[in-house]
Protein backbone atom coordinates (compact mmCIF):
# COMPACT_ATOMS: atom_id res chain seq x y z
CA UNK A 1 79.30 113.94 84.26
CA UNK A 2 82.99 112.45 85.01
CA UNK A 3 84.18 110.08 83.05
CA UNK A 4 83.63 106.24 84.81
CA UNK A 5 85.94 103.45 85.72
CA UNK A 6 83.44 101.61 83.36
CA UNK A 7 83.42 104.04 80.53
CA UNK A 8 87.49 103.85 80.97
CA UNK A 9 87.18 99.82 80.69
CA UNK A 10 85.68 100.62 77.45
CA UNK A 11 87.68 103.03 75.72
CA UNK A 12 90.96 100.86 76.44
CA UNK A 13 89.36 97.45 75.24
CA UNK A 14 90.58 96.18 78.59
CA UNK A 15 89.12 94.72 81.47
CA UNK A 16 88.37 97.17 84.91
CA UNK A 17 90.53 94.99 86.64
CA UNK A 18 93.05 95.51 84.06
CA UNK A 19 93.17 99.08 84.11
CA UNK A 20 93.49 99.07 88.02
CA UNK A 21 96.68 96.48 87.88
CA UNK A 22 98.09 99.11 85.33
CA UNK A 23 97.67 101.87 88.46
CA UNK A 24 98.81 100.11 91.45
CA UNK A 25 100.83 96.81 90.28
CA UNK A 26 102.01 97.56 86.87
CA UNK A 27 104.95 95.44 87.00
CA UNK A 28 102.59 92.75 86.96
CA UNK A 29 101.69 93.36 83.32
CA UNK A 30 103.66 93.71 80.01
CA UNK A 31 104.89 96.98 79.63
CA UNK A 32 102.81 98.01 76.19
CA UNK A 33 99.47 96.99 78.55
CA UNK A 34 100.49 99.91 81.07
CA UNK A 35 102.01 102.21 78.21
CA UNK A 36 98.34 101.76 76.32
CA UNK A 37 96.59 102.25 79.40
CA UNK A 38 98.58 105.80 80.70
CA UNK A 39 97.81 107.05 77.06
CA UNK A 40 94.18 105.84 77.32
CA UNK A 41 93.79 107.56 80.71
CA UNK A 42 96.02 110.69 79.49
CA UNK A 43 94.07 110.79 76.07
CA UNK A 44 90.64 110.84 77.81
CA UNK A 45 91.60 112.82 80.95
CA UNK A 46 90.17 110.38 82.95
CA UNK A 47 92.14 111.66 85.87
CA UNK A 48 90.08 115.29 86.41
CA UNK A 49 87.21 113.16 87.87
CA UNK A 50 89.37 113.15 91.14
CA UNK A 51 90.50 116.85 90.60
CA UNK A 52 88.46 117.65 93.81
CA UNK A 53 90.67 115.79 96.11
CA UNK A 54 94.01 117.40 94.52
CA UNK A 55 95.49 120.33 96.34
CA UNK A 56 93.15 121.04 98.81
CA UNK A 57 93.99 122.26 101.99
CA UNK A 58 91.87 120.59 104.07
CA UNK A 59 91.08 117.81 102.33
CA UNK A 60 87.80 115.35 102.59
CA UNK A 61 88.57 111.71 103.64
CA UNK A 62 87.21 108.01 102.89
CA UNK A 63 86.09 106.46 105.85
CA UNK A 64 87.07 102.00 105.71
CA UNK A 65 84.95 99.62 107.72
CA UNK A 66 86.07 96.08 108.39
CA UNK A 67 85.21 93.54 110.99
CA UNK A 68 89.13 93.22 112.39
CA UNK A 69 92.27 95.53 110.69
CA UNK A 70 94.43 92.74 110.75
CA UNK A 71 92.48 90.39 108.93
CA UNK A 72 95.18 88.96 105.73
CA UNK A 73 92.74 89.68 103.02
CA UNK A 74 91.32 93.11 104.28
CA UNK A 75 95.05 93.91 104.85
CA UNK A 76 95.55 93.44 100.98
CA UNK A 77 92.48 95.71 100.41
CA UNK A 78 94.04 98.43 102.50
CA UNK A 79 96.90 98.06 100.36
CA UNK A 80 95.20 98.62 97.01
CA UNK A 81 92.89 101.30 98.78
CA UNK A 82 96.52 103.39 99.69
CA UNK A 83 98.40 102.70 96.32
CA UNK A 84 94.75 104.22 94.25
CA UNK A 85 94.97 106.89 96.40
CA UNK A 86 98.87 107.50 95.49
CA UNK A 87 97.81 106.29 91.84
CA UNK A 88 95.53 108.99 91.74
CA UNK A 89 97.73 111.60 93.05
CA UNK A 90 94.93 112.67 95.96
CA UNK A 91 95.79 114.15 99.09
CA UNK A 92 92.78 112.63 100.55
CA UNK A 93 92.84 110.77 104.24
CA UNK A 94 91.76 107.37 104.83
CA UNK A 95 90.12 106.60 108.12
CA UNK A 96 90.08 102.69 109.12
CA UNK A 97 87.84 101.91 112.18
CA UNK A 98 87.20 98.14 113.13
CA UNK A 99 83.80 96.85 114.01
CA UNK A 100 84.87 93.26 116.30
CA UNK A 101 82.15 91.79 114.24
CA UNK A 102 79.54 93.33 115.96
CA UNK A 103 76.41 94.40 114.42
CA UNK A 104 75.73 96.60 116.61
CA UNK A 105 78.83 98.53 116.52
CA UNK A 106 78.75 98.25 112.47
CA UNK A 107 75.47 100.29 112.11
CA UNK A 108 76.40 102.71 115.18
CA UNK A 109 79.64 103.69 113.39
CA UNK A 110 77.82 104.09 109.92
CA UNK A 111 75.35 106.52 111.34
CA UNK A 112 78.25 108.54 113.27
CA UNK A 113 80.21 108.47 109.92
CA UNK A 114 76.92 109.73 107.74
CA UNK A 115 77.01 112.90 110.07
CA UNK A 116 80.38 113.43 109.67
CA UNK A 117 80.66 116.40 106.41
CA UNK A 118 84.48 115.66 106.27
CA UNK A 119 84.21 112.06 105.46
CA UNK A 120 83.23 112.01 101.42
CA UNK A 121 82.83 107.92 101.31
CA UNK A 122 82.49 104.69 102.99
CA UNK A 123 84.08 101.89 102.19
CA UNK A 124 82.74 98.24 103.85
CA UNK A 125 84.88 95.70 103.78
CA UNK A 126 82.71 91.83 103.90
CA UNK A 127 79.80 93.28 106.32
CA UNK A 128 76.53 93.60 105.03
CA UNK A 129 74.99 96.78 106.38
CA UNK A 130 70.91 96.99 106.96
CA UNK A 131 69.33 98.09 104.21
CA UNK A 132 67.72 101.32 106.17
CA UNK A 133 71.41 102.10 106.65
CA UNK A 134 72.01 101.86 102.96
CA UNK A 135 69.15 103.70 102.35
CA UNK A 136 69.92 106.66 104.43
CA UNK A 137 73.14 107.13 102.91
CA UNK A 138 71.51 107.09 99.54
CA UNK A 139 69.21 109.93 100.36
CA UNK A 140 72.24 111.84 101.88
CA UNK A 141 74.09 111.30 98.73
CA UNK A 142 77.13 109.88 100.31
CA UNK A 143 78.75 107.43 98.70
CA UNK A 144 78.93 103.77 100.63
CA UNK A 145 80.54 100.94 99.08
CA UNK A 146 80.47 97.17 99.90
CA UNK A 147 83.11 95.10 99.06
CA UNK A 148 82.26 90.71 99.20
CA UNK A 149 79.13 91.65 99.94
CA UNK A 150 75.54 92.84 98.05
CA UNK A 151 72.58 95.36 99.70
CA UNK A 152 69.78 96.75 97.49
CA UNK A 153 70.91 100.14 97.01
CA UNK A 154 74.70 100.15 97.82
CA UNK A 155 77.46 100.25 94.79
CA UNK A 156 78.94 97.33 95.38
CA UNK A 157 82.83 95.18 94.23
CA UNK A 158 82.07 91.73 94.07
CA UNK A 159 84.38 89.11 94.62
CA UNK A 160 83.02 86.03 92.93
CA UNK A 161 83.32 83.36 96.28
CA UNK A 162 81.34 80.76 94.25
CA UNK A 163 83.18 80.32 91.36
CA UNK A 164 86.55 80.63 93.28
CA UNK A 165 85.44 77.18 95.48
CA UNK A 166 84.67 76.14 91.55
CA UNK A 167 87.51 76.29 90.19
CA UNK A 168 89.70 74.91 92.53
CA UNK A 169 87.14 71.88 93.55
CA UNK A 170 87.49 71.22 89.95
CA UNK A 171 91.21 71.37 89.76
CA UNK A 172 91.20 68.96 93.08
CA UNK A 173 89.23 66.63 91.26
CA UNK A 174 90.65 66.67 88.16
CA UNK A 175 94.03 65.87 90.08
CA UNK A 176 92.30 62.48 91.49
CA UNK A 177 91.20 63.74 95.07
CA UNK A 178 88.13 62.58 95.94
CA UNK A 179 87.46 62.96 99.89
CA UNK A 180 88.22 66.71 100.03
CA UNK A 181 87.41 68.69 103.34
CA UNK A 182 86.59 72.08 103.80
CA UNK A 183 88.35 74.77 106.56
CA UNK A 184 85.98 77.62 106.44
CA UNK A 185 85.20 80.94 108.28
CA UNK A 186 82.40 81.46 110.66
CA UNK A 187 79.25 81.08 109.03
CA UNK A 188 77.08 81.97 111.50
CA UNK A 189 77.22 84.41 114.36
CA UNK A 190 75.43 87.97 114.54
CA UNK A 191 78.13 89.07 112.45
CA UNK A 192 78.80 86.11 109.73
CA UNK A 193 81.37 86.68 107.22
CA UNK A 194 80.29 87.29 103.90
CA UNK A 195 82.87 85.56 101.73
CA UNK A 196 82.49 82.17 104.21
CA UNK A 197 78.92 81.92 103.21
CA UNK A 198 79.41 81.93 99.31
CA UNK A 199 82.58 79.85 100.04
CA UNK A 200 80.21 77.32 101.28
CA UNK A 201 77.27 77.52 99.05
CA UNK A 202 80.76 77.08 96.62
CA UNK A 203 81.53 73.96 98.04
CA UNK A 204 78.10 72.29 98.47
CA UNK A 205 77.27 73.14 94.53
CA UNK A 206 80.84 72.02 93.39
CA UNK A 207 80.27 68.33 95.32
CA UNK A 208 76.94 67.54 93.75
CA UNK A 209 77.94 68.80 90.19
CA UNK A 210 81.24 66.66 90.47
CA UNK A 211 78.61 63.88 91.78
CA UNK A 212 80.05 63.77 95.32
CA UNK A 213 78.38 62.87 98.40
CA UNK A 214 78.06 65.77 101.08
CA UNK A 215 80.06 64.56 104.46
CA UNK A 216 79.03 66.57 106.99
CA UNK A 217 82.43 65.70 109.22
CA UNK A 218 84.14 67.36 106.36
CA UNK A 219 83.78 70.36 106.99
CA UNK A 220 85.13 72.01 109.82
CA UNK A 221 84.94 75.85 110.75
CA UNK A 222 87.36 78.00 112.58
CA UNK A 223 87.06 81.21 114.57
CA UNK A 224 90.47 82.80 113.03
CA UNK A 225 92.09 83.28 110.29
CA UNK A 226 95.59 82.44 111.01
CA UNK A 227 98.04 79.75 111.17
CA UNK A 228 96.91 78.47 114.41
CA UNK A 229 93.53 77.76 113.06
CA UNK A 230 95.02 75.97 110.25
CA UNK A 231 96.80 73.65 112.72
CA UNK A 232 93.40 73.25 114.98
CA UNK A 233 91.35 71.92 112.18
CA UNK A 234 94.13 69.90 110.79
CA UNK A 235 94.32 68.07 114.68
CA UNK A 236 90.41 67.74 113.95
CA UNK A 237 90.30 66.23 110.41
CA UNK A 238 93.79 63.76 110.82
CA UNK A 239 90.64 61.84 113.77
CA UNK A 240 88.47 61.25 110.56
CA UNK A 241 88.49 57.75 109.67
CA UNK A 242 89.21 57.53 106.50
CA UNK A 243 91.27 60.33 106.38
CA UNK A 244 90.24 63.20 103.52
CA UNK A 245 92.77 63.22 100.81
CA UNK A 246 92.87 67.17 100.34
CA UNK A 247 91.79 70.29 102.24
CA UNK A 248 90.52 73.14 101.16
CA UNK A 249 91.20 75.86 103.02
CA UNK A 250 88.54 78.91 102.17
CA UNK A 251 88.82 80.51 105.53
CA UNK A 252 92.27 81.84 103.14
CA UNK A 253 95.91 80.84 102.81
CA UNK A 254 96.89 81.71 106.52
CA UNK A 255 94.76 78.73 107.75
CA UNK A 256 96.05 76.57 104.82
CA UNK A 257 99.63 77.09 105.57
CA UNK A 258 98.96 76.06 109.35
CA UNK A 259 97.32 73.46 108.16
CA UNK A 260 100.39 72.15 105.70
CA UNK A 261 102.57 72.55 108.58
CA UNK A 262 100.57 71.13 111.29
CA UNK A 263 100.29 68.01 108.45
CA UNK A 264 104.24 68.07 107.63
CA UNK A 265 105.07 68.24 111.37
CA UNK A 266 102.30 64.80 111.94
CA UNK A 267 105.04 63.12 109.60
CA UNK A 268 102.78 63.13 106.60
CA UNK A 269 104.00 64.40 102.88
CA UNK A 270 102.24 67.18 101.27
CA UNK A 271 100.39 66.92 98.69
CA UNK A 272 101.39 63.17 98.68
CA UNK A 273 99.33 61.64 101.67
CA UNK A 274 97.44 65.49 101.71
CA UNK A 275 96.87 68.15 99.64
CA UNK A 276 96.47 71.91 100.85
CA UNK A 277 94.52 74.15 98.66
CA UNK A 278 94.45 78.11 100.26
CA UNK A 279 92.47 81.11 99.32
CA UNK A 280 93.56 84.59 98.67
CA UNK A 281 97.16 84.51 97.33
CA UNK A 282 98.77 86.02 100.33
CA UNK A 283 102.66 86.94 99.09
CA UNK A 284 103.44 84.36 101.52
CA UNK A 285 101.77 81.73 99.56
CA UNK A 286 104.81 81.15 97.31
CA UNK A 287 106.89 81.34 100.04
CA UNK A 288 106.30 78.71 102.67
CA UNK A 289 107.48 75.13 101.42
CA UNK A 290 105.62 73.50 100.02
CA UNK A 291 104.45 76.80 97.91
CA UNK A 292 100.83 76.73 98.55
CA UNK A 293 97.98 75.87 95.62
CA UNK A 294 95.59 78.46 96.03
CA UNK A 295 92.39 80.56 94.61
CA UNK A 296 93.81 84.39 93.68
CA UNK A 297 91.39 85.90 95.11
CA UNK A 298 92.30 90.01 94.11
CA UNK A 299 91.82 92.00 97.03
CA UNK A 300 94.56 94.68 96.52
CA UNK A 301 92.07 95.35 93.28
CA UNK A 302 88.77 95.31 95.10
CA UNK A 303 90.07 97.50 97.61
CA UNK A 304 91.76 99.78 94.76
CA UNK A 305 87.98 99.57 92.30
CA UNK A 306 86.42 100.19 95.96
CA UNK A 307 88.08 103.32 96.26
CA UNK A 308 87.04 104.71 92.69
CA UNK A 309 84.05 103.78 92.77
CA UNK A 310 83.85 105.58 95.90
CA UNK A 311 84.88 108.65 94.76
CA UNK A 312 83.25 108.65 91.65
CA UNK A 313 80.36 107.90 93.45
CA UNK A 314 80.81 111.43 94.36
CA UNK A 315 80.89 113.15 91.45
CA UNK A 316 78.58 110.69 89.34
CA UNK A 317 76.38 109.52 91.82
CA UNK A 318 75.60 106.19 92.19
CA UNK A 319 77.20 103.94 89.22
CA UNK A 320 77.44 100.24 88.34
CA UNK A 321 78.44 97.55 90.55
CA UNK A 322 82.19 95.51 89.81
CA UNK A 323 82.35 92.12 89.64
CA UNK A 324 86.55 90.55 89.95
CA UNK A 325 86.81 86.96 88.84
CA UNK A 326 88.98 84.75 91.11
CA UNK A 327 91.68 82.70 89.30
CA UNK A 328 93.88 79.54 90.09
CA UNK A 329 97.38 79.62 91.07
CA UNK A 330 99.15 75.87 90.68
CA UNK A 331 101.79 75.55 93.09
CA UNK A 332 103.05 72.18 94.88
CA UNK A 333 101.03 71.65 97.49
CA UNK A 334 98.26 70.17 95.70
């Protein structure tokens, strides 16, 4: 058998996360972490696991399901999915098809794409396929990933939603905010996302271990993830009387920043009469002003470790699950 991701982890003393910032962001890290992890990868030839996909003519491809292409955090998984692939040196295709959050259309287009010979791998991005489906892949020996989400069966890259809502309910309180509202995703639906549902549970844990008492007008839930959603559920919260103190924004930072503008523009001073917390670490999250607070959530790594897992998946068959910690970035706006 090929050598594993895992196995890779272990040899370098590093972290799977670690070794995949080395491949597709290594200016993130100190330059003797990507030197030691080359010469890890070099010394171990880590690399002929993907010699398959190199040079071949007609290559295989890796088919990528997500509920809408232009969502901000699958858009970041995409990236990390394209920059493995040029990490990797493959000459492998990647196929993107959207599924409108329809469950219907999800499991049609996984049973089109098991048939398909040229298409080596699925990769889901926050659905949460049947488990037949997952089964039938499993006896076909095709590799099908999940990414946010978990199905008995299915390798899967696990973004940890709960302790992401942790950590920054904690930081919020820690900072003195007690009445602190929630944006989130559609939790419901015959297509729900994933992430929205841990986000919650998140939430609803953090507020009775911090010995808070559960508002149901808190929480309000939008349909998009963008900027004018952000601005909606501001317009909805600002009616609450009293007024939270800080909102936390875990439908990601697109909401949040329409939310700090839609607050800004009311005349109020952010994080002074209202703190904005995001989720994802969008690049534009240190951009807007204020720079956004927010939960990194890694999704140019999940989609990278989604890919390699994929594709080792091939060779190996299936292999262990990854699990990528969130991680707090303190900005100004809360």
């Amino acid at each position: 058998m090929a050598m594993t991701l895992h196995e890779l982890a272990e040899k370098a003393s590093l972290s799977c996360e670690t070794l995949l910032e080395a491949l597709i962001t290594p200016s993130s890290l100190e330059p003797e972490v990507v030197r030691h992890v080359m010469k890890t990868i070099s010394r171990t030839k880590y690399l002929d696991s993907f010699a398959i996909w190199k040079g071949d003519p007609r290559p295989a491809s890796v088919a990528i399901l997500s509920g809408l292409l232009d969502s901000a955090s699958d858009v970041e998984a995409f990236k990390g999915i394209d920059r493995a692939m040029s990490a990797l040196g493959l000459s492998s295709s990647l196929v993107a098809l959207p599924t409108r959050y329809s469950a219907t259309l999800r499991e049609t287009t996984l049973h089109m794409l098991l048939q398909y010979e040229q298409i080596s791998a699925v990769i889901v991005l926050n659905l949460s396929p049947e488990e037949q489906t997952v089964i039938r892949y499993a006896e076909a020996g095709k590799p099908l990933v999940l990414v946010q989400s978990r199905v008995n069966g299915a390798r899967s890259v696990l973004l940890e939603n709960q302790k992401g809502m942790a950590i920054g309910m904690n930081y919020l309180h820690k900072r003195g905010y007690r009445r602190i509202a929630l944006v989130t995703a559609s939790t419901s639906g015959s297509e729900p996302c994933v992430s929205a549902s841990e986000r919650l549970m998140g939430y609803l844990n953090s507020l009775k271990r911090l010995g808070r008492e559960f508002d149901e007008s808190l929480i309000v839930e939008v349909a998009t993830n963008d900027e004018a959603a952000g601005s909606r559920a501001f317009e909805a919260l600002r009616e609450l009387k009293p007024v939270p103190d800080a909102v936390f924004c875990a439908a990601g930072d697109m909401v949040a920043i329409g939310c700090l503008r839609a607050a800004r523009k009311a005349g109020l001073s952010v994080p002074g009469d209202l703190a904005v917390m995001g989720y994802d670490d969008l690049p534009v999250a240190a951009l807007v002003e204020p720079s956004l607070t927010t939960i990194r959530e890694r999704s140019m790594i999940a989609g990278a470790a989604s890919l390699v897992l994929a594709l080792e998946g091939c060779v190996n068959g299936p292999g262990e699950n990854l699990i990528i910690m969130p991680e707090l970035v303190a900005r100004d706006s809360a």
